[in-house]
N, C-alpha and C. Protein backbone atom coordinates (compact mmCIF):
# COMPACT_ATOMS: atom_id res chain seq x y z
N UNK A 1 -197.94 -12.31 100.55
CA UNK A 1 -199.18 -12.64 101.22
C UNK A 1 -198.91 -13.39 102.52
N UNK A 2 -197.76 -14.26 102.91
CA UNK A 2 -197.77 -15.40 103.50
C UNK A 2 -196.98 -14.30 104.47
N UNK A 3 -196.15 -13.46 103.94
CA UNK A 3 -195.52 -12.71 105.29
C UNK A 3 -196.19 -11.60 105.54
N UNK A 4 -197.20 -10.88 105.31
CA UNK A 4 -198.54 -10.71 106.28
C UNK A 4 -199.52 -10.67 106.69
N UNK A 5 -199.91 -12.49 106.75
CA UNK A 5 -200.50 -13.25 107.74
C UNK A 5 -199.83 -13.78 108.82
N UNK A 6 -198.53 -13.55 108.35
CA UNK A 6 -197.11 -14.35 109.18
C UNK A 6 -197.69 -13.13 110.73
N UNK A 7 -197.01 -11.89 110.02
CA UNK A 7 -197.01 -10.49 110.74
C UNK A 7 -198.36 -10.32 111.63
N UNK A 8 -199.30 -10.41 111.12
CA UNK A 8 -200.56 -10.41 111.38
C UNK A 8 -201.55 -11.44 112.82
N UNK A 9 -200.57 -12.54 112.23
CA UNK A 9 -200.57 -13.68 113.53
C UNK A 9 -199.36 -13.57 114.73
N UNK A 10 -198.98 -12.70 113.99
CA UNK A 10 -197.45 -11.62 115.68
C UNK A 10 -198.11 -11.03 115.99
N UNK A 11 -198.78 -10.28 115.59
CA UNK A 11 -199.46 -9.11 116.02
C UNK A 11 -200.52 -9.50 117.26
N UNK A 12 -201.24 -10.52 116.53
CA UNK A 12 -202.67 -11.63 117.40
C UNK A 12 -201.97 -11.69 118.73
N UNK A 13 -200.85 -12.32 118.45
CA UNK A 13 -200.56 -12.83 120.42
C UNK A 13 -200.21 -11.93 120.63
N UNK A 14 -199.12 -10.89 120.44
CA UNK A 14 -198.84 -10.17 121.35
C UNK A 14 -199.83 -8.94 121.97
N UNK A 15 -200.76 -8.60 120.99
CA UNK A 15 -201.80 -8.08 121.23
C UNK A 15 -202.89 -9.36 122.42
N UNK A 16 -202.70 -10.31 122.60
CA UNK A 16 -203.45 -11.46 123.67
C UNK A 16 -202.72 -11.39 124.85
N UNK A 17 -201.47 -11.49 124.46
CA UNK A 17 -200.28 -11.57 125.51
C UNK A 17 -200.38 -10.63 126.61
N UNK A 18 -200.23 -9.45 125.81
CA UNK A 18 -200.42 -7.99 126.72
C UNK A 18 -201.26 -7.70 127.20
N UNK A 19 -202.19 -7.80 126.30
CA UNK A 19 -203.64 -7.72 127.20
C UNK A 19 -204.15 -8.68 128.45
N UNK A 20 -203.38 -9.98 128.37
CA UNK A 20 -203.59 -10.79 129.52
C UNK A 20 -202.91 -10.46 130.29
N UNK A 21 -201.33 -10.00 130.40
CA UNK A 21 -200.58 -9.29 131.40
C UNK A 21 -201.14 -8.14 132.28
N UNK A 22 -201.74 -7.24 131.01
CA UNK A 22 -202.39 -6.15 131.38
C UNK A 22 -203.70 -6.13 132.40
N UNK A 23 -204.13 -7.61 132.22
CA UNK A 23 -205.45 -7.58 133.26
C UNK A 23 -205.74 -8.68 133.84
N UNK A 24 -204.32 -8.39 134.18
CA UNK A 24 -203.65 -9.80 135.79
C UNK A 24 -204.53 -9.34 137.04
N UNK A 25 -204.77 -8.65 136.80
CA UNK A 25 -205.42 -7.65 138.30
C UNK A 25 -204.89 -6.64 139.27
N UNK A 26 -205.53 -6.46 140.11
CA UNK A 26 -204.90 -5.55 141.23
C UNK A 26 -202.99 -5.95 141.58
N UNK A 27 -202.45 -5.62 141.44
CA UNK A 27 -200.52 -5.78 141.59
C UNK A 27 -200.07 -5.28 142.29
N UNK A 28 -200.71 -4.18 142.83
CA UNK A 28 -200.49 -2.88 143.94
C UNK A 28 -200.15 -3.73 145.10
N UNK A 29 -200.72 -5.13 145.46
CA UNK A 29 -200.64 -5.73 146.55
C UNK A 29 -198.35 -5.65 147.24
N UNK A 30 -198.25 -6.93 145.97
CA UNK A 30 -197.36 -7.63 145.57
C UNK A 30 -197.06 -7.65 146.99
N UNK A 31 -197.58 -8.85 147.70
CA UNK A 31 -197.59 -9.70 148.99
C UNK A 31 -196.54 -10.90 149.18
N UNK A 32 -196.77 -11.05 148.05
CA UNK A 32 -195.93 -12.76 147.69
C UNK A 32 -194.64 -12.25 147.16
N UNK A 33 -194.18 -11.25 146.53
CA UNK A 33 -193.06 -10.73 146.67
C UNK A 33 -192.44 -9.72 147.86
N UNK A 34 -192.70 -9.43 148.72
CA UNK A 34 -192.53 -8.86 150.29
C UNK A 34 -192.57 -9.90 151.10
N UNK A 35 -193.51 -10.74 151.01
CA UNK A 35 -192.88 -12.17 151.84
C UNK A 35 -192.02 -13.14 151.96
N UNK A 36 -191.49 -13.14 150.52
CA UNK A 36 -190.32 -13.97 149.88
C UNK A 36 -188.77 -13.38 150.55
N UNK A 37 -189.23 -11.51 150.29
CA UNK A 37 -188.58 -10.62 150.70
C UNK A 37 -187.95 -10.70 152.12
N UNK A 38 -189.01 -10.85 152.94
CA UNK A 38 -188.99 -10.72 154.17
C UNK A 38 -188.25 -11.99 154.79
N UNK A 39 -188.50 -13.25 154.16
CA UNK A 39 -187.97 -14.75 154.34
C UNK A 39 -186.46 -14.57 154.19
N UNK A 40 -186.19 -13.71 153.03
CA UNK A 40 -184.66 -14.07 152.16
C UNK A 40 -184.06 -13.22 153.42
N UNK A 41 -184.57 -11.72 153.85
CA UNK A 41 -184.01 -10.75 154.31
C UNK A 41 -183.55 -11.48 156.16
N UNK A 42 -184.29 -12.31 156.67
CA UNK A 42 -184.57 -13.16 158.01
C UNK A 42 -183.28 -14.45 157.66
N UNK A 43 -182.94 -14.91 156.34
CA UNK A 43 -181.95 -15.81 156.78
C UNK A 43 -181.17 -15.12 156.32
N UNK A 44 -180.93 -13.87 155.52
CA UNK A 44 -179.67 -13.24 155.43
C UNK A 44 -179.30 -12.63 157.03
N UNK A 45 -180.04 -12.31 157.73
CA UNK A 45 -179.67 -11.63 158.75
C UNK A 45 -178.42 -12.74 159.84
N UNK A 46 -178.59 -13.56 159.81
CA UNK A 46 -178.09 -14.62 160.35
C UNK A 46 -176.34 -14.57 159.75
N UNK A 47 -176.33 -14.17 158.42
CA UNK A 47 -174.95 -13.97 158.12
C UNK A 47 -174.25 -13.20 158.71
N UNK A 48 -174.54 -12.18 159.06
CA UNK A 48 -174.04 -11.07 159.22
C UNK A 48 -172.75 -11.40 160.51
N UNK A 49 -173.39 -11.78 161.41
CA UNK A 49 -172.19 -12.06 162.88
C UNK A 49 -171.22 -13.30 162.32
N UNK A 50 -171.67 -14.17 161.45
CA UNK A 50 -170.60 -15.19 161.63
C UNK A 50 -169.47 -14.34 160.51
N UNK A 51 -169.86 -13.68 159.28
CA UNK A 51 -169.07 -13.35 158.37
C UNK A 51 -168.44 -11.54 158.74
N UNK A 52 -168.79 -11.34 159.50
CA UNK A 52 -168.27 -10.18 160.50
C UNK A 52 -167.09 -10.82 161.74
N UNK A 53 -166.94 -11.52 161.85
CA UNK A 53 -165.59 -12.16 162.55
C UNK A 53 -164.45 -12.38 161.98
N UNK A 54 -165.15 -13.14 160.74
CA UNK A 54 -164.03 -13.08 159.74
C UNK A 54 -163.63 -11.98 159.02
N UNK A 55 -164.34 -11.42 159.37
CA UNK A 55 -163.82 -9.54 158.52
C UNK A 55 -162.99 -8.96 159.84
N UNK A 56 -163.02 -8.99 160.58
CA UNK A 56 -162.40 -8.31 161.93
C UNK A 56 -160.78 -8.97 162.22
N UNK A 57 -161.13 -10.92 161.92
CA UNK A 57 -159.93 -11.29 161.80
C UNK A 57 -159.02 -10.82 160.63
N UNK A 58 -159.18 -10.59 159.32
CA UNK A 58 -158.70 -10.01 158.38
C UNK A 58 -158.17 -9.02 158.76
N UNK A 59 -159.23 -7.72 159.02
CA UNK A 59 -158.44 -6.41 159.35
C UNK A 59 -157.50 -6.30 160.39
N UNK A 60 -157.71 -7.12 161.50
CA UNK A 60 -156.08 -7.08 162.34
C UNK A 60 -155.10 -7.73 162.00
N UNK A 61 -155.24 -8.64 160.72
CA UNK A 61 -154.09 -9.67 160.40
C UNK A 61 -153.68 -8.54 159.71
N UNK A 62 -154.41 -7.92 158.75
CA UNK A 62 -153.83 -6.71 157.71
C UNK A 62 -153.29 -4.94 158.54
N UNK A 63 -154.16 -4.94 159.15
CA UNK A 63 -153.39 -4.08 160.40
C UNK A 63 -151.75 -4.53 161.15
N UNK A 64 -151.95 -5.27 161.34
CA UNK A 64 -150.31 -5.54 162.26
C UNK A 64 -149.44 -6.15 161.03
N UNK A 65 -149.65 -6.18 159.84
CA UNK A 65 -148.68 -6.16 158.79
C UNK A 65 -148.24 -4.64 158.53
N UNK A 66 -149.55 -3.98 158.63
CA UNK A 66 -148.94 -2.66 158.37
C UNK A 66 -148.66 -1.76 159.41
N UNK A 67 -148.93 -1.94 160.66
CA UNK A 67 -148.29 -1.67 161.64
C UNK A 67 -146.44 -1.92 161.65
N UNK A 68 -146.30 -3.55 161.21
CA UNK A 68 -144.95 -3.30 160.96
C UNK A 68 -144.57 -2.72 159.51
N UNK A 69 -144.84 -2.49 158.46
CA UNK A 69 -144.20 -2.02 157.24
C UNK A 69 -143.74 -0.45 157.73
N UNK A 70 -144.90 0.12 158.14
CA UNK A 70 -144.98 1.32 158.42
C UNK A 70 -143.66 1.90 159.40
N UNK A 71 -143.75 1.05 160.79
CA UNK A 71 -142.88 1.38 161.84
C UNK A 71 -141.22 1.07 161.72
N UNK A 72 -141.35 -0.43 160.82
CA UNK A 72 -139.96 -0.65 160.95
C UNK A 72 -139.14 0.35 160.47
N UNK A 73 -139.03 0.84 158.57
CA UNK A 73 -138.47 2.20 158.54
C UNK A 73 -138.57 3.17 159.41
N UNK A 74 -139.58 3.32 160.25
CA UNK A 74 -139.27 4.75 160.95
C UNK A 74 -138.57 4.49 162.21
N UNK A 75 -137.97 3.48 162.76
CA UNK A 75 -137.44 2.83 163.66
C UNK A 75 -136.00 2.43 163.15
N UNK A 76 -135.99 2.07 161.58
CA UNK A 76 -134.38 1.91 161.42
C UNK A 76 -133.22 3.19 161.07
N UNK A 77 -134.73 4.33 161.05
CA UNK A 77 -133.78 5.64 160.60
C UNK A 77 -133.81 6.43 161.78
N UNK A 78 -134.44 5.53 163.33
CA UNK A 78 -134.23 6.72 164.31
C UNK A 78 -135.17 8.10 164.03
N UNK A 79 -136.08 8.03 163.74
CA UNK A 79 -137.32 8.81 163.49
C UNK A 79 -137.47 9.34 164.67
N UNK A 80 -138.05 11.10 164.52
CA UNK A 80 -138.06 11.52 166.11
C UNK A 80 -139.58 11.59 166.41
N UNK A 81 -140.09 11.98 167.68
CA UNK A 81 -140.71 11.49 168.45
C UNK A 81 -142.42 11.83 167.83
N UNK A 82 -142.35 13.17 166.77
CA UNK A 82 -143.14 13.67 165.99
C UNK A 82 -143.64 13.63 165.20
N UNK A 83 -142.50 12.47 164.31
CA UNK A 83 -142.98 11.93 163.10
C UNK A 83 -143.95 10.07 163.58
N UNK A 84 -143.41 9.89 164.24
CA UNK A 84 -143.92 8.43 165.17
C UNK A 84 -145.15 8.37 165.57
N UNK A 85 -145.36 9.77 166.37
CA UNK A 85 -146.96 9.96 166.71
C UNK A 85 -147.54 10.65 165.82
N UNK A 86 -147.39 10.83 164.44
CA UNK A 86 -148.13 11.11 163.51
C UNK A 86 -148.74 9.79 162.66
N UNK A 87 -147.97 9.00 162.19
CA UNK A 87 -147.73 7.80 161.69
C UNK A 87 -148.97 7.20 162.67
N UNK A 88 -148.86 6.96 163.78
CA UNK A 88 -149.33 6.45 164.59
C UNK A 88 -151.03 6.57 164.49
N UNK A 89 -150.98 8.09 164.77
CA UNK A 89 -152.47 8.97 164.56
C UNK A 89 -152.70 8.38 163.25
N UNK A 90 -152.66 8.46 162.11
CA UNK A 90 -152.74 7.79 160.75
C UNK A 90 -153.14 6.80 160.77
N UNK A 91 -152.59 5.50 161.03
CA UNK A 91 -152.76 4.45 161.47
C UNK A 91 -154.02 3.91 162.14
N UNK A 92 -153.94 4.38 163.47
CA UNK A 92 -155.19 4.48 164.33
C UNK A 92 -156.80 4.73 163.47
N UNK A 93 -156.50 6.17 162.63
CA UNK A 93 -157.82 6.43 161.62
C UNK A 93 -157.98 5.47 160.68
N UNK A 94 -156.87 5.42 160.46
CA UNK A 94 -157.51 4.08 158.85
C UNK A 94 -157.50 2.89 159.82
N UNK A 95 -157.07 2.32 160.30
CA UNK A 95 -158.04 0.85 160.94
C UNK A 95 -158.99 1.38 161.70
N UNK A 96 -159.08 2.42 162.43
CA UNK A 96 -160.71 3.15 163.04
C UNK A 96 -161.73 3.03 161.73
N UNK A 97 -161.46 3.41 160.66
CA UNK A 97 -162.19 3.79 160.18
C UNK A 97 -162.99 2.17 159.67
N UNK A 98 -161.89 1.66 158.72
CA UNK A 98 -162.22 0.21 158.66
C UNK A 98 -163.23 -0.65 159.62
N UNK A 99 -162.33 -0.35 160.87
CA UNK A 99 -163.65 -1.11 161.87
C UNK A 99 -164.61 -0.69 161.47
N UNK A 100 -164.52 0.56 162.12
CA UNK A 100 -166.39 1.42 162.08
C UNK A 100 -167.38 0.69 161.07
N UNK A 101 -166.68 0.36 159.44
CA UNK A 101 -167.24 0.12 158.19
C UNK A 101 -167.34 -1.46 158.81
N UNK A 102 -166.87 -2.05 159.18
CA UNK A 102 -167.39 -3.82 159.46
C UNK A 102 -168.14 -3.87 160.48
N UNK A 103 -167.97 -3.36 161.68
CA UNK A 103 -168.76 -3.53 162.90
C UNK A 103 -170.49 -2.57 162.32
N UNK A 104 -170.35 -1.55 161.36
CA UNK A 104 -172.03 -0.84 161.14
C UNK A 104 -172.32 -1.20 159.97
N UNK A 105 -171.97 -1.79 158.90
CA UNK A 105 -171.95 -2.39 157.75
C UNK A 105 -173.59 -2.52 157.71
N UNK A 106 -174.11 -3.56 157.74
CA UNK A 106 -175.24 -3.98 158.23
C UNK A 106 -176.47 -2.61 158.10
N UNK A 107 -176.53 -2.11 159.22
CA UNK A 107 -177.37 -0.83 159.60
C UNK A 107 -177.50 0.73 158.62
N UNK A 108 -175.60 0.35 158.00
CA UNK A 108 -175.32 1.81 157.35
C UNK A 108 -175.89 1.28 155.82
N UNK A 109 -175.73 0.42 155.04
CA UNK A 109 -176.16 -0.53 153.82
C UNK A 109 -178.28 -0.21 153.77
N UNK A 110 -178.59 -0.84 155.02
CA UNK A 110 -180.09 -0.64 155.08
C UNK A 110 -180.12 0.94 155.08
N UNK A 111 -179.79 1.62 156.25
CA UNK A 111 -179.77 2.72 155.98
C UNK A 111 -180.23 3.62 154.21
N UNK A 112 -179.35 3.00 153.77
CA UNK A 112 -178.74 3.97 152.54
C UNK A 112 -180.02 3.69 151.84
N UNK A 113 -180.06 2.35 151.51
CA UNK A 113 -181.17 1.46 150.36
C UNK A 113 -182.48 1.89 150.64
N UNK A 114 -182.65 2.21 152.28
CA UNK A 114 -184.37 2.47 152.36
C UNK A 114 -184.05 3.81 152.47
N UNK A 115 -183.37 4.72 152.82
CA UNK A 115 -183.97 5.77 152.11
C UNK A 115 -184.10 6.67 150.71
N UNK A 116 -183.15 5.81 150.17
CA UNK A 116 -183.50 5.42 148.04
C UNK A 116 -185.17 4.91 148.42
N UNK A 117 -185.13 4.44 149.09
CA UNK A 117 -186.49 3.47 148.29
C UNK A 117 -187.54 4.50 149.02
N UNK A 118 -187.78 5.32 149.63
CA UNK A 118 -188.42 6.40 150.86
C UNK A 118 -188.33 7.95 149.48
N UNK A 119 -187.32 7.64 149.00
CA UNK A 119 -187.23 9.18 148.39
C UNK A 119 -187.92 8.44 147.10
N UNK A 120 -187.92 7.54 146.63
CA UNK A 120 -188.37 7.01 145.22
C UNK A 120 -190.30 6.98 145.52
N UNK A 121 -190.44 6.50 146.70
CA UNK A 121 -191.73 6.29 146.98
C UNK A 121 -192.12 7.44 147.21
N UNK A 122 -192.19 9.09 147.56
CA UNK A 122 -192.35 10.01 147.82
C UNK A 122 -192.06 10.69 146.01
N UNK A 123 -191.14 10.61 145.46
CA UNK A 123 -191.18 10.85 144.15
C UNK A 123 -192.41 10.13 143.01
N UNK A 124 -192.45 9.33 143.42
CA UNK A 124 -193.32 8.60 142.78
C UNK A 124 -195.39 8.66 143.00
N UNK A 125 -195.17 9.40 144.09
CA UNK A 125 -196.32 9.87 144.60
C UNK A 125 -197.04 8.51 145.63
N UNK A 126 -196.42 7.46 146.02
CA UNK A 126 -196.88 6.73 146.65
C UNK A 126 -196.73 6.88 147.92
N UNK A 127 -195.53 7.83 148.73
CA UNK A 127 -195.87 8.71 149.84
C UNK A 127 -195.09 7.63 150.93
N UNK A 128 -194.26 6.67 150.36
CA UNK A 128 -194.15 4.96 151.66
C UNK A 128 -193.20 4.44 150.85
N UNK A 129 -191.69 4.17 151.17
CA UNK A 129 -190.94 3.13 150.89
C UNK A 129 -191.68 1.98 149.66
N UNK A 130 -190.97 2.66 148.25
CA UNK A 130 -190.73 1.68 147.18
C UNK A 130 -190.64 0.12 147.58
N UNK A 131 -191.56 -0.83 147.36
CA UNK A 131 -191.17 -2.29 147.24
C UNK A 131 -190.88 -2.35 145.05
N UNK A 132 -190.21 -3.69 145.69
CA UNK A 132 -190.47 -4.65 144.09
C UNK A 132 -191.91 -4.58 143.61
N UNK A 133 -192.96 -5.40 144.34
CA UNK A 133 -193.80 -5.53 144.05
C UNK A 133 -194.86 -4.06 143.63
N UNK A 134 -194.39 -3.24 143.80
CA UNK A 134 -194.98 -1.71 143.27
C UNK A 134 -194.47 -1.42 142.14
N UNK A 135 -193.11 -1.42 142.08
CA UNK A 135 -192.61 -1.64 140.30
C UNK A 135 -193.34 -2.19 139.88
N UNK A 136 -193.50 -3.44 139.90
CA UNK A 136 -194.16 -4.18 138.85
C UNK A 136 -195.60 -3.95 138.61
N UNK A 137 -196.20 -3.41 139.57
CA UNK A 137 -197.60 -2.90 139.21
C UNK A 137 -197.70 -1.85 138.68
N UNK A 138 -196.14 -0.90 138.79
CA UNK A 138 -196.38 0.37 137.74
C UNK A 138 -196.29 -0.05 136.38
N UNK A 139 -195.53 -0.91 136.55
CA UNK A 139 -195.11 -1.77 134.93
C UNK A 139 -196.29 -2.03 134.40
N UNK A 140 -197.23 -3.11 134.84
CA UNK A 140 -198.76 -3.03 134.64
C UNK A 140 -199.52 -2.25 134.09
N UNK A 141 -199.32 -1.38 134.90
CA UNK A 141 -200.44 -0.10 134.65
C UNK A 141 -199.96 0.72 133.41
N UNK A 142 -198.60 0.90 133.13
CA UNK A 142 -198.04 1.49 132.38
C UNK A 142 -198.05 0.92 131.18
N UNK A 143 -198.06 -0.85 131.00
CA UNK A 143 -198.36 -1.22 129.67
C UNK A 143 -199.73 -1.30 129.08
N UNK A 144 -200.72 -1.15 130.19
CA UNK A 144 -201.68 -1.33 129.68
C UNK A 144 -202.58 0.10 129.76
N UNK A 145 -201.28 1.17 129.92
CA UNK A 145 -201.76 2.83 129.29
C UNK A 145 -201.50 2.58 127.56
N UNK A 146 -200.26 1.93 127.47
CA UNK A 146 -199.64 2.05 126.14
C UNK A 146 -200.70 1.07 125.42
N UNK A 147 -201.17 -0.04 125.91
CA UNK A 147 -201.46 -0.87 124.61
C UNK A 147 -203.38 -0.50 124.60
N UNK A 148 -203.64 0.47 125.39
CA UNK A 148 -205.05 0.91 125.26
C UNK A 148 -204.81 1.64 123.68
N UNK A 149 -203.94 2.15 123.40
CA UNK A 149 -204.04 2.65 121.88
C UNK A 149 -203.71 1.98 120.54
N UNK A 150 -204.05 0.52 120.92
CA UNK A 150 -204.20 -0.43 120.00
C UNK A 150 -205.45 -0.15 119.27
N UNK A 151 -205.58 0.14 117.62
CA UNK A 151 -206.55 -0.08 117.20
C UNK A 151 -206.66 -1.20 116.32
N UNK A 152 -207.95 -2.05 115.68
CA UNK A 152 -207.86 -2.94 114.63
C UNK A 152 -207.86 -2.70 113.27
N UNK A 153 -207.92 -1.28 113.19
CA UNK A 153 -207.67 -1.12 111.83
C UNK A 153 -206.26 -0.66 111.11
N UNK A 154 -205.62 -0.65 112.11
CA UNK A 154 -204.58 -0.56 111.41
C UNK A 154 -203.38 -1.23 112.12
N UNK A 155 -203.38 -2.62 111.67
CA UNK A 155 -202.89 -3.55 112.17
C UNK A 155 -201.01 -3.69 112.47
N UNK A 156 -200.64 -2.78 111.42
CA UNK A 156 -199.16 -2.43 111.65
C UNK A 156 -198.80 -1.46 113.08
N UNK A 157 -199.43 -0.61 112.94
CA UNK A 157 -198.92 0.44 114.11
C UNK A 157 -199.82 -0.50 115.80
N UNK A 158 -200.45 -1.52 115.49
CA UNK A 158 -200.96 -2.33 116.83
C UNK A 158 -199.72 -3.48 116.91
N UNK A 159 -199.14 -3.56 116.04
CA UNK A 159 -198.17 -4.55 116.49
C UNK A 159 -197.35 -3.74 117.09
N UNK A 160 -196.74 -2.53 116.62
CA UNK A 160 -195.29 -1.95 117.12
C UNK A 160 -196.17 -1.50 118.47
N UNK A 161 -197.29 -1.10 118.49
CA UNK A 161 -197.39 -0.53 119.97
C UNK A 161 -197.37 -1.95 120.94
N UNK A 162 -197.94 -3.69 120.47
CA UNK A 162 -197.89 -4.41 121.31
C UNK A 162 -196.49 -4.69 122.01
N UNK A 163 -195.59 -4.46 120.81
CA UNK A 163 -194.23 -4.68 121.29
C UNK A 163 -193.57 -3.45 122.45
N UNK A 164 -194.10 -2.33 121.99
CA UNK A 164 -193.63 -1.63 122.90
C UNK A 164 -193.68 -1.44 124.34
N UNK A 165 -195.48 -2.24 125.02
CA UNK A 165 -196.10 -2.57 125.70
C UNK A 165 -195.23 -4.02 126.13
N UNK A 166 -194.52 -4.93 125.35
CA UNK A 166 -194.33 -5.89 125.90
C UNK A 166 -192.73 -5.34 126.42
N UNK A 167 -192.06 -4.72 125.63
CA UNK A 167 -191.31 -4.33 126.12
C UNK A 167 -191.24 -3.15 127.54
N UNK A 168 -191.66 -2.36 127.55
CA UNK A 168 -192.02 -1.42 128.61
C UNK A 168 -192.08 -2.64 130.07
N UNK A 169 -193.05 -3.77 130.32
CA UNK A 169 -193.18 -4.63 130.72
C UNK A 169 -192.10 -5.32 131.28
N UNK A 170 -191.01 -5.87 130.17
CA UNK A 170 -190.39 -6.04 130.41
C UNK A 170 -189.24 -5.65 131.04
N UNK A 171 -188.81 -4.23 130.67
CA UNK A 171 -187.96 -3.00 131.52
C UNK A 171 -188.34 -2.88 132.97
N UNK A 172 -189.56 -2.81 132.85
CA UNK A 172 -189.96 -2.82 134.79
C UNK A 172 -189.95 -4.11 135.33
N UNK A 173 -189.97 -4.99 134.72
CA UNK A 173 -189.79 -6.24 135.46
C UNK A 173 -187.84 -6.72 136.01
N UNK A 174 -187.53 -6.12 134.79
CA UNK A 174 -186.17 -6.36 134.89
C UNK A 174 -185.53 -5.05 136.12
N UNK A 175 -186.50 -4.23 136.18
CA UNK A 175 -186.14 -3.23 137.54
C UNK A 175 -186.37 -3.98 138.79
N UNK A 176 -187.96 -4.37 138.60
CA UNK A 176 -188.18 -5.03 140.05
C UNK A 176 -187.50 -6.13 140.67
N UNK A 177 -186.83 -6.88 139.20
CA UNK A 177 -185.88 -8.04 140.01
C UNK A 177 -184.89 -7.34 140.66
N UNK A 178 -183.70 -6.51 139.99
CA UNK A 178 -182.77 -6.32 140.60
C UNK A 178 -183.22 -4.97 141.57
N UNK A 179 -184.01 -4.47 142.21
CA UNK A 179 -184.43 -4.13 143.45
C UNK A 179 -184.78 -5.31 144.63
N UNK A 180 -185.45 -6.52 143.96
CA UNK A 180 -185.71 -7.59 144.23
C UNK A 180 -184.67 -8.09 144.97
N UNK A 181 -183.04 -7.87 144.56
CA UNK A 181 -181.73 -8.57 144.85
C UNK A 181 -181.08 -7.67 145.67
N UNK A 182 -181.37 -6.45 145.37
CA UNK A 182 -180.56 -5.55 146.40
C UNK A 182 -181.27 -5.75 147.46
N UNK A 183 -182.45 -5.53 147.83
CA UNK A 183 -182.80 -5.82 148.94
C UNK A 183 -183.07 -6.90 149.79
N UNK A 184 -182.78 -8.11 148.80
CA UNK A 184 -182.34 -9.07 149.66
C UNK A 184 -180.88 -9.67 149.62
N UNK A 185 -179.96 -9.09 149.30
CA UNK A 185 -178.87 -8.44 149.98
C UNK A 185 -178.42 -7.78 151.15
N UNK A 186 -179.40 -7.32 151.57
CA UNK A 186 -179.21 -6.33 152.40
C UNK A 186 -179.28 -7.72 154.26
């Protein structure tokens, strides 16, 4: 008897719980998460030149190490003039390339992330670059598709659907954070 009233009073909140989650209101906004966004994304930007020097000093300290590993053998065996300017060409591409990746880092990173978030928002039928704050209002909307098929008469299958609702909830929330982090990463 005592374990279900126990069950019965799980059932109560999470059936309160969800339903108060569920009719937080309009979420579609999510303003206060794009502004937070926009704050984090404005002092990350500031990193970028001082910790890009130190990446540049790295790659030529690590460049002219391997400038010599590379050359000295081909210099103590008298290497002819063909194999030298190959080595060379080699060389040139992989620290070319390296640069390229520290000096566009920045631009190529945004790049990539907004147009994930451009193809997700077009998949998704919202037609406009995915925010956080749109996850979480699908999350919304989506738990409170699931927990509309709560009935009171049959109080077992309203608990497993509250949970499923709280969980569902929870899965998109735990999306929108770490979209939340990548993009202010960026």
């Amino acid at each position: 008897m005592q374990r279900s009233a126990l069950l019965a009073f799980i059932g109560a909140a999470l059936f309160f719980s969800v339903g108060t989650a569920a009719a937080a209101g309009d979420l579609t906004q999510g303003n206060e998460m794009n502004g937070l966004l926009r704050m984090l994304y404005d002092a990350a930007s500031e990193w970028s030149p001082r910790l890009q020097g130190y990446a540049l000093t790295l790659l030529g300290s690590l460049a002219l190490i391997q400038l010599v590993w590379t050359f000295m053998p081909l210099a103590m065996k008298q290497a002819d003039l063909g194999e030298i300017v190959g080595e060379l060409i080699r060389f040139f591409m992989a620290v070319g390339f390296f640069y390229a990746v520290i000096e566009h880092s920045v631009p190529w990173a945004t790049a990539v992330v907004n147009s994930f978030r451009e193809a997700a928002g077009t998949a998704s039928g919202l037609g406009r670059a995915l925010q956080p704050g749109d996850m979480f209002a699908v999350a919304v909307d989506f738990s409170r598709t699931i927990v509309e098929g709560i009935s009171v008469f049959s109080p077992g299958k309203a608990i497993l659907i509250a949970i499923v609702g709280c969980l569902v909830l929870l899965c998109f929330a735990f999306i929108a954070a770490f979209m939340f982090v990548t993009l202010g990463k960026l």
